[in-house]
ModelCIF file with pLDDT and N, C-alpha, C, O atoms, coordinates in Angstrom:
data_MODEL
#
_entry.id   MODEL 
#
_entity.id                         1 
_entity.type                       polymer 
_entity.pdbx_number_of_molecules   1 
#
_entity_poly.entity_id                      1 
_entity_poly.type                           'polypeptide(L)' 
_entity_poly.nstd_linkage                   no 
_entity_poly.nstd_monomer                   no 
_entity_poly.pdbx_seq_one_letter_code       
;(UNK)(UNK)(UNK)(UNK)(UNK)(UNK)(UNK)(UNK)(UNK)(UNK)(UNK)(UNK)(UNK)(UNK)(UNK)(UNK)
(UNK)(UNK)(UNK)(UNK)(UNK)(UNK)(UNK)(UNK)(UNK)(UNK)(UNK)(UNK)(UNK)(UNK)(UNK)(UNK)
(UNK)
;
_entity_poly.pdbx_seq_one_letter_code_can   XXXXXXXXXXXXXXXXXXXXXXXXXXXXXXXXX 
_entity_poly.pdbx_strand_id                 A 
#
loop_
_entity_poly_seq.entity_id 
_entity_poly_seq.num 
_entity_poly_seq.mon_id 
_entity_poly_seq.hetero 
1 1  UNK n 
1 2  UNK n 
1 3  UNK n 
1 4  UNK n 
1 5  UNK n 
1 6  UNK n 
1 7  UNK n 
1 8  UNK n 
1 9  UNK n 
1 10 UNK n 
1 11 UNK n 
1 12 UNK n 
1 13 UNK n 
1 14 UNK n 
1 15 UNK n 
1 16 UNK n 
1 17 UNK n 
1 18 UNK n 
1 19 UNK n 
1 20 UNK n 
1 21 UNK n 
1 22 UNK n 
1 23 UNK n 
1 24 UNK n 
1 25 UNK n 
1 26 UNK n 
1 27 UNK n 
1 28 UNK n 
1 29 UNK n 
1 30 UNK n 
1 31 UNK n 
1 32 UNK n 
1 33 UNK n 
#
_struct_asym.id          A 
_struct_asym.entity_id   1 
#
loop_
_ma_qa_metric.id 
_ma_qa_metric.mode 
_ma_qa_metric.name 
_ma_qa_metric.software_group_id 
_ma_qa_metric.type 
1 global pLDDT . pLDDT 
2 local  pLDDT . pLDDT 
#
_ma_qa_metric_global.metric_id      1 
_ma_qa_metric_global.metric_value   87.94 
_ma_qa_metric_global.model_id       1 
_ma_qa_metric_global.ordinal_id     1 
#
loop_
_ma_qa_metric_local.label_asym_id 
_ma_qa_metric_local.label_comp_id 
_ma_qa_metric_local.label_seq_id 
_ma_qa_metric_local.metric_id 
_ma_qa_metric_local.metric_value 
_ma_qa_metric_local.model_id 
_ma_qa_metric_local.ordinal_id 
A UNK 1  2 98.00 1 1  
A UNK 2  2 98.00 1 2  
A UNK 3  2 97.00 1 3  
A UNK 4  2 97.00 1 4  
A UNK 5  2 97.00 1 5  
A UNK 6  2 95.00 1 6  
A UNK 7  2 94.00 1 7  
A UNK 8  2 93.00 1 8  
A UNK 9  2 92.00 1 9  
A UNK 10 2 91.00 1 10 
A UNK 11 2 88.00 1 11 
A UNK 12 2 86.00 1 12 
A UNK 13 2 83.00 1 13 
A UNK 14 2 72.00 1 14 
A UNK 15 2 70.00 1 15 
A UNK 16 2 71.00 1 16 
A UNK 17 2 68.00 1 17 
A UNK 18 2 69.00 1 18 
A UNK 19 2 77.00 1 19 
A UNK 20 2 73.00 1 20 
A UNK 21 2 76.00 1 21 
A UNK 22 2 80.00 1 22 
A UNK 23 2 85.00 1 23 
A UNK 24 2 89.00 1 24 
A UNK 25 2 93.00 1 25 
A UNK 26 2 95.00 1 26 
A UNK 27 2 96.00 1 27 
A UNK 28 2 97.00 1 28 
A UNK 29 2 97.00 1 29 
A UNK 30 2 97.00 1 30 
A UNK 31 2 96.00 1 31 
A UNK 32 2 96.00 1 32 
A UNK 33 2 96.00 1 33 
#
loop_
_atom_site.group_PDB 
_atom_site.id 
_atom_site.type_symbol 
_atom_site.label_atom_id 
_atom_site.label_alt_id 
_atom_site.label_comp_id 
_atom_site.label_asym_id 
_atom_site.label_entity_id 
_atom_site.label_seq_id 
_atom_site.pdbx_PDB_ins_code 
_atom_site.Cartn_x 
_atom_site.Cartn_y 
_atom_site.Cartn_z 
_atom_site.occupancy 
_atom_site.B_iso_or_equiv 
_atom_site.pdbx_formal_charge 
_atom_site.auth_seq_id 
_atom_site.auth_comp_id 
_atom_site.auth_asym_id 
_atom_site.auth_atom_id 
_atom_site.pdbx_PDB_model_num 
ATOM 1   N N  . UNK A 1 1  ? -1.997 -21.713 50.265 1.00 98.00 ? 1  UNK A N  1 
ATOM 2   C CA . UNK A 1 1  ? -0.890 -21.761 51.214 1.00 98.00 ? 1  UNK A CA 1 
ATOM 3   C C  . UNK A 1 1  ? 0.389  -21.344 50.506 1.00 98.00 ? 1  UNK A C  1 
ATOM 4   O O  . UNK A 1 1  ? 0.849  -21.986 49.563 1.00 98.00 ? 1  UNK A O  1 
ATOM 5   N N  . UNK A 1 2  ? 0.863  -20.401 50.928 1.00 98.00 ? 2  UNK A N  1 
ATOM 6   C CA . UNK A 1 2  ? 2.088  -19.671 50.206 1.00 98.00 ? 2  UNK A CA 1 
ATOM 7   C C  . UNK A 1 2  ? 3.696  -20.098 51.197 1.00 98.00 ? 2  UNK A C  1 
ATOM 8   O O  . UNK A 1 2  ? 3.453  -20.395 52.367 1.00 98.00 ? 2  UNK A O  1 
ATOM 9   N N  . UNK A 1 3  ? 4.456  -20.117 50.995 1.00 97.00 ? 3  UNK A N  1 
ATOM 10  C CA . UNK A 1 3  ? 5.947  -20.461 51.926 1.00 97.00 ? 3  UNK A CA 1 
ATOM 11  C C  . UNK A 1 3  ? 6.210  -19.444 53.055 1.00 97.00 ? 3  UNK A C  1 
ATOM 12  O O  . UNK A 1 3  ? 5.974  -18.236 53.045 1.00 97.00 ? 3  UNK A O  1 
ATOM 13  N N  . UNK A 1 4  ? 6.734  -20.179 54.002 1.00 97.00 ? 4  UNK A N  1 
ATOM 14  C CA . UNK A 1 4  ? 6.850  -19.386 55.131 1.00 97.00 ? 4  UNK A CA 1 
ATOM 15  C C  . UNK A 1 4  ? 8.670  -18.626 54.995 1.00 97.00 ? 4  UNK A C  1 
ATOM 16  O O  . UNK A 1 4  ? 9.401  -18.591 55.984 1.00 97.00 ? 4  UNK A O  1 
ATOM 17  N N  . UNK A 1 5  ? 8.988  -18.244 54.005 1.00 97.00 ? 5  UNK A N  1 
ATOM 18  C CA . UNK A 1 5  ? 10.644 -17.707 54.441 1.00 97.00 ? 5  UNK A CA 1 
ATOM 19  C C  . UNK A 1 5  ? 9.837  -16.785 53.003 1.00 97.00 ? 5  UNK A C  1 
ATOM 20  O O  . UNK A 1 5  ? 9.032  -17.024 52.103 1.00 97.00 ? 5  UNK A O  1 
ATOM 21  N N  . UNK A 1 6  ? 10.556 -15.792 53.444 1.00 95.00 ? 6  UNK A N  1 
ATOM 22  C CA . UNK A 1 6  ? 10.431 -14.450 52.051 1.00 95.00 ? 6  UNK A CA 1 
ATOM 23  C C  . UNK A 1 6  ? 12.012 -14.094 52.641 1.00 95.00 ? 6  UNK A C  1 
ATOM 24  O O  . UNK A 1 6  ? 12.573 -13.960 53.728 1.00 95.00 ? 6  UNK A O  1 
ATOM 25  N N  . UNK A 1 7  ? 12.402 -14.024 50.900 1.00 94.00 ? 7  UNK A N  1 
ATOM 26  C CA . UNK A 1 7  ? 13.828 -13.076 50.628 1.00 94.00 ? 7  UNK A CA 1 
ATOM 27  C C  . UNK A 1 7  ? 13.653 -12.004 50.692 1.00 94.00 ? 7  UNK A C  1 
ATOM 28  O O  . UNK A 1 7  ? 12.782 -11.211 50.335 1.00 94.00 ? 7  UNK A O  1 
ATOM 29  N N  . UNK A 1 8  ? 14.835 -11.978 51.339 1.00 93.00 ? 8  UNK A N  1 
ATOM 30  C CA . UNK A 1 8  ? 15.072 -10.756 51.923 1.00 93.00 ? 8  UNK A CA 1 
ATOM 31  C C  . UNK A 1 8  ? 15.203 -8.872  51.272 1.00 93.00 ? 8  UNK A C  1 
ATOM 32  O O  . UNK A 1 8  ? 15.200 -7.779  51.838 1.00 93.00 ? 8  UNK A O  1 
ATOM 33  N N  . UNK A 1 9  ? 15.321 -9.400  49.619 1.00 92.00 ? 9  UNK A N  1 
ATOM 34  C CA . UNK A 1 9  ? 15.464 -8.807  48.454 1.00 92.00 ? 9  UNK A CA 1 
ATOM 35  C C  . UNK A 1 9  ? 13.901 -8.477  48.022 1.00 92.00 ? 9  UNK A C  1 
ATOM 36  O O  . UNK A 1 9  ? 13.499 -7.340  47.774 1.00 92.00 ? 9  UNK A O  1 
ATOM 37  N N  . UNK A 1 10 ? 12.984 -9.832  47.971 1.00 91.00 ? 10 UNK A N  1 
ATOM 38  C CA . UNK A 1 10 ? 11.445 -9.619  48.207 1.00 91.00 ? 10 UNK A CA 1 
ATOM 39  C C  . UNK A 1 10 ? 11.048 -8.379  49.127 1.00 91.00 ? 10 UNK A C  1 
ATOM 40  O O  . UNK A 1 10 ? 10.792 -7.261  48.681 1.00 91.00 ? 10 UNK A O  1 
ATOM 41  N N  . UNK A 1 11 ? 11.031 -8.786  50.670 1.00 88.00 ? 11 UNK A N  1 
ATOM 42  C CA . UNK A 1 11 ? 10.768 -7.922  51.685 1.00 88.00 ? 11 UNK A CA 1 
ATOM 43  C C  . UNK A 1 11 ? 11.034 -6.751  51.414 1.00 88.00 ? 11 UNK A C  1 
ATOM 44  O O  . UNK A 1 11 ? 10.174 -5.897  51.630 1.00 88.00 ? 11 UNK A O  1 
ATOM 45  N N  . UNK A 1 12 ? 12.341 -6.376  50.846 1.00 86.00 ? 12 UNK A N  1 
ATOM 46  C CA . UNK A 1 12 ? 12.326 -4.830  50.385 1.00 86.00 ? 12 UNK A CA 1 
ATOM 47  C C  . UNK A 1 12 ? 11.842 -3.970  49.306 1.00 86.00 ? 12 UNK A C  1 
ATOM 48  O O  . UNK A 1 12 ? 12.314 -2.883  48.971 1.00 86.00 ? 12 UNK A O  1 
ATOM 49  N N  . UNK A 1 13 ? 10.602 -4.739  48.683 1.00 83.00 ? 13 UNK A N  1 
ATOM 50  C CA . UNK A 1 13 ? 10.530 -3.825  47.773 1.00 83.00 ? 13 UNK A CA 1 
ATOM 51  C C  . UNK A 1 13 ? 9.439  -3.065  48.176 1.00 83.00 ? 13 UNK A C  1 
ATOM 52  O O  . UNK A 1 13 ? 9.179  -2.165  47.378 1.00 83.00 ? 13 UNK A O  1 
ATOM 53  N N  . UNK A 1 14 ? 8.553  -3.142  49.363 1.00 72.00 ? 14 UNK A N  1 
ATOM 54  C CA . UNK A 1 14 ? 7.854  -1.986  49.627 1.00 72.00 ? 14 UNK A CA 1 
ATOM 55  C C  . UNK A 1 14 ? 8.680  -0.985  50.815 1.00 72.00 ? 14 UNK A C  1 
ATOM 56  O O  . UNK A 1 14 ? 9.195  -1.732  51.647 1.00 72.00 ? 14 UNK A O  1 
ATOM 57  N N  . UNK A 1 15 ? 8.842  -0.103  51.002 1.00 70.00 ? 15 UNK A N  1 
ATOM 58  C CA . UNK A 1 15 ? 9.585  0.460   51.777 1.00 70.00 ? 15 UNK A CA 1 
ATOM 59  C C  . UNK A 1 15 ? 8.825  0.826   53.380 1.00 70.00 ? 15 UNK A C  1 
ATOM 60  O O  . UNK A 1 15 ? 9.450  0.912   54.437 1.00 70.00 ? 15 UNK A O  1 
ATOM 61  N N  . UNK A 1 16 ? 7.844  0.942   53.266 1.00 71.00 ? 16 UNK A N  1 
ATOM 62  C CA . UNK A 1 16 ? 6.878  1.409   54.447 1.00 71.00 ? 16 UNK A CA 1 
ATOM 63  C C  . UNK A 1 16 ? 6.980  0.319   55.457 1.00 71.00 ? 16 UNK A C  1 
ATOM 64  O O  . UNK A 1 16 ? 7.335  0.280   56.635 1.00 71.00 ? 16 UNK A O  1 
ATOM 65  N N  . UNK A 1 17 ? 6.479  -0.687  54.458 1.00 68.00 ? 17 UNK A N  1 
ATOM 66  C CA . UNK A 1 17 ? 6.086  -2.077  54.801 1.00 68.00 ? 17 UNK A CA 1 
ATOM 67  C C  . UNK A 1 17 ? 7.425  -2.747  55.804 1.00 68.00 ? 17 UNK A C  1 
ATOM 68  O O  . UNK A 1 17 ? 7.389  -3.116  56.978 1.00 68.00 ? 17 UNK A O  1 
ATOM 69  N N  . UNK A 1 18 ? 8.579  -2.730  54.822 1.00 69.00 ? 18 UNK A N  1 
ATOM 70  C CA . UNK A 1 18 ? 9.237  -3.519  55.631 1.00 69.00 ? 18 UNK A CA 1 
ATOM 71  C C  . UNK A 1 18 ? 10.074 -2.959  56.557 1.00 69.00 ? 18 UNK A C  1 
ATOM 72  O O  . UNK A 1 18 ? 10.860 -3.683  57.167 1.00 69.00 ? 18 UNK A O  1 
ATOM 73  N N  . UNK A 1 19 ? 10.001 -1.133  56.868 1.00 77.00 ? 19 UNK A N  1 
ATOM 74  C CA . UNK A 1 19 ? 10.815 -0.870  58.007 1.00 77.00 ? 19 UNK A CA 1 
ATOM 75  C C  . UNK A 1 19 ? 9.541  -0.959  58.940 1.00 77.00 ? 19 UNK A C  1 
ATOM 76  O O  . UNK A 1 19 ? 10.143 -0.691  59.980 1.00 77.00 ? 19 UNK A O  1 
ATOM 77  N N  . UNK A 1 20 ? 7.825  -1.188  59.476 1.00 73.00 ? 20 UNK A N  1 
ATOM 78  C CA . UNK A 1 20 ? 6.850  -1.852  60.268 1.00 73.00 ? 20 UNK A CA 1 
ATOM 79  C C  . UNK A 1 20 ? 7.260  -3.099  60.804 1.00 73.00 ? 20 UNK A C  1 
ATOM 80  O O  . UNK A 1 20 ? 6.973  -3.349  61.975 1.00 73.00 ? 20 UNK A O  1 
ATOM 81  N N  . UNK A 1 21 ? 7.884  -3.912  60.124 1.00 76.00 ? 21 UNK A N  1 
ATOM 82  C CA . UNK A 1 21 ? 8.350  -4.807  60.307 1.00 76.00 ? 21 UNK A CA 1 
ATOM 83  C C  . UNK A 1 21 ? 9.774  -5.515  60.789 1.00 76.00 ? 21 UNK A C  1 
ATOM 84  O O  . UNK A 1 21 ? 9.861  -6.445  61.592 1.00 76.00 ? 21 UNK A O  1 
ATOM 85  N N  . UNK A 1 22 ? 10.703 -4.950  60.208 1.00 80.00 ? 22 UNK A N  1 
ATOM 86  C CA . UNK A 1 22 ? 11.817 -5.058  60.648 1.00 80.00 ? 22 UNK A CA 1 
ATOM 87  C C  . UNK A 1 22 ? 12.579 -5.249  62.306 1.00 80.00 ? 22 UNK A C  1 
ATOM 88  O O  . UNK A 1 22 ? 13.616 -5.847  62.594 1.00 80.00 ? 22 UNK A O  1 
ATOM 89  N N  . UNK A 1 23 ? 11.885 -4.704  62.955 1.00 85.00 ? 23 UNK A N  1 
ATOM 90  C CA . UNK A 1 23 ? 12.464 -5.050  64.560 1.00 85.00 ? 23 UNK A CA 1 
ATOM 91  C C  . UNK A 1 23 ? 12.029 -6.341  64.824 1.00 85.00 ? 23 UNK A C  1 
ATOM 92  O O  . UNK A 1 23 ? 12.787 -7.100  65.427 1.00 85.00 ? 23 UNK A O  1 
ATOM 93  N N  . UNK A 1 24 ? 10.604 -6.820  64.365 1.00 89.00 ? 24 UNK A N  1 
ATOM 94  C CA . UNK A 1 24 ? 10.102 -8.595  64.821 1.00 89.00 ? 24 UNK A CA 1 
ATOM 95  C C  . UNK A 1 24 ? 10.746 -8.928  63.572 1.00 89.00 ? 24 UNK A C  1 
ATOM 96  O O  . UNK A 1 24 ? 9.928  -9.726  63.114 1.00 89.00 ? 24 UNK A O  1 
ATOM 97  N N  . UNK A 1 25 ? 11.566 -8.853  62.816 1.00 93.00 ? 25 UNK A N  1 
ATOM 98  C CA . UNK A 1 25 ? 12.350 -10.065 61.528 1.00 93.00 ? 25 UNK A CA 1 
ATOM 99  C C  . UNK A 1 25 ? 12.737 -11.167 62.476 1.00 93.00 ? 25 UNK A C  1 
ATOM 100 O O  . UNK A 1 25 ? 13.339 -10.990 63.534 1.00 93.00 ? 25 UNK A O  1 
ATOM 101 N N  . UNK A 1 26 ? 12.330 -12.324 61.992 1.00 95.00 ? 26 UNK A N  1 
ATOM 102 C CA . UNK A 1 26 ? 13.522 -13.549 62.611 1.00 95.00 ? 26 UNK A CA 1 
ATOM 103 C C  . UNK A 1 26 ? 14.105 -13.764 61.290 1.00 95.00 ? 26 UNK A C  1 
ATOM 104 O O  . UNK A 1 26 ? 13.334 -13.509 60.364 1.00 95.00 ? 26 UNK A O  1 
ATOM 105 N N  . UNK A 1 27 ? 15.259 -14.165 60.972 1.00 96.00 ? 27 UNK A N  1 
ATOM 106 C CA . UNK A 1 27 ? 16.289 -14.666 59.502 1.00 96.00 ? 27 UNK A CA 1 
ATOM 107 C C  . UNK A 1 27 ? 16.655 -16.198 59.587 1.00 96.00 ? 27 UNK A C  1 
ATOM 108 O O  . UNK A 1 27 ? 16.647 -16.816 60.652 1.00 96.00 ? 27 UNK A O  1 
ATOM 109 N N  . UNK A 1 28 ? 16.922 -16.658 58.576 1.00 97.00 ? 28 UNK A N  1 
ATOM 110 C CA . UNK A 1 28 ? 17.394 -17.697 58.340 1.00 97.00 ? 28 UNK A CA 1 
ATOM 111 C C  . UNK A 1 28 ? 18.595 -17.413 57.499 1.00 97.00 ? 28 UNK A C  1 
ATOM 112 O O  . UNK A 1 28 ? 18.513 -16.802 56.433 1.00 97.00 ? 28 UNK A O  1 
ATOM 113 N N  . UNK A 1 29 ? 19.667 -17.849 57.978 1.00 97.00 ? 29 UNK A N  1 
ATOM 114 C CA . UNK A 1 29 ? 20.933 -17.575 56.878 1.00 97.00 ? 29 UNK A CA 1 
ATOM 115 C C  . UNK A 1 29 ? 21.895 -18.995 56.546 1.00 97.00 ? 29 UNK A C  1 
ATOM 116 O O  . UNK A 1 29 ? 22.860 -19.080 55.787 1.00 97.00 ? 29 UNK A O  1 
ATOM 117 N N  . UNK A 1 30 ? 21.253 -20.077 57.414 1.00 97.00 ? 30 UNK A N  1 
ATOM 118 C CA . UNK A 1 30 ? 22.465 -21.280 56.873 1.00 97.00 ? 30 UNK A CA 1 
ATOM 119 C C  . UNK A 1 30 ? 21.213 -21.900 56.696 1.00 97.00 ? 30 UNK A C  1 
ATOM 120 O O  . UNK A 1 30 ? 20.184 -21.569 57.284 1.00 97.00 ? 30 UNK A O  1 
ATOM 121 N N  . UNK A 1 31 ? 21.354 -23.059 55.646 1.00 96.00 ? 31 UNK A N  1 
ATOM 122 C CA . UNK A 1 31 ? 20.904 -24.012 54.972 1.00 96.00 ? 31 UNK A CA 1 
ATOM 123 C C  . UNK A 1 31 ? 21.655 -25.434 55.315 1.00 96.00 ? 31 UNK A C  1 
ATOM 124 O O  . UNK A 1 31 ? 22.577 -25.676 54.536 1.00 96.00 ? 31 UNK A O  1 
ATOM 125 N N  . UNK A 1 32 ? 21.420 -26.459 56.379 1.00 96.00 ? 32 UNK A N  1 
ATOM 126 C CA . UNK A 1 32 ? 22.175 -27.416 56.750 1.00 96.00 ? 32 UNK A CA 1 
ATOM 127 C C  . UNK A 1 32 ? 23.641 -26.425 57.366 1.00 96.00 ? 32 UNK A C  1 
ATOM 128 O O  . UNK A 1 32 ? 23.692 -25.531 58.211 1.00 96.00 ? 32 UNK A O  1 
ATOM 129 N N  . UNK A 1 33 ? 24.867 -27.152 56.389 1.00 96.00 ? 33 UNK A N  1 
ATOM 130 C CA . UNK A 1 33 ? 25.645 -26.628 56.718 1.00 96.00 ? 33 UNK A CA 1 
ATOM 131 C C  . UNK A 1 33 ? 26.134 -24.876 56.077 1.00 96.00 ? 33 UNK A C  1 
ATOM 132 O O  . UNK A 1 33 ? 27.117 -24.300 56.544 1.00 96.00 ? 33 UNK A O  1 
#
């Protein structure tokens, strides 16, 4: 079982891969506050 949030810096290092993906991205950008 691996974590469900990948950085966003991660995600880009294949290029193919993550513009397939990119229109379904959901993000997380705040942490609490």
């Amino acid at each position: 079982y691996l974590p469900m949030l990948i950085p966003e810096s991660l995600l880009q290092k294949e290029k193919d891969h993550v513009e397939g993906f990119a229109p379904e991205c959901a993000w997380v950008t705040f942490g609490g506050n």
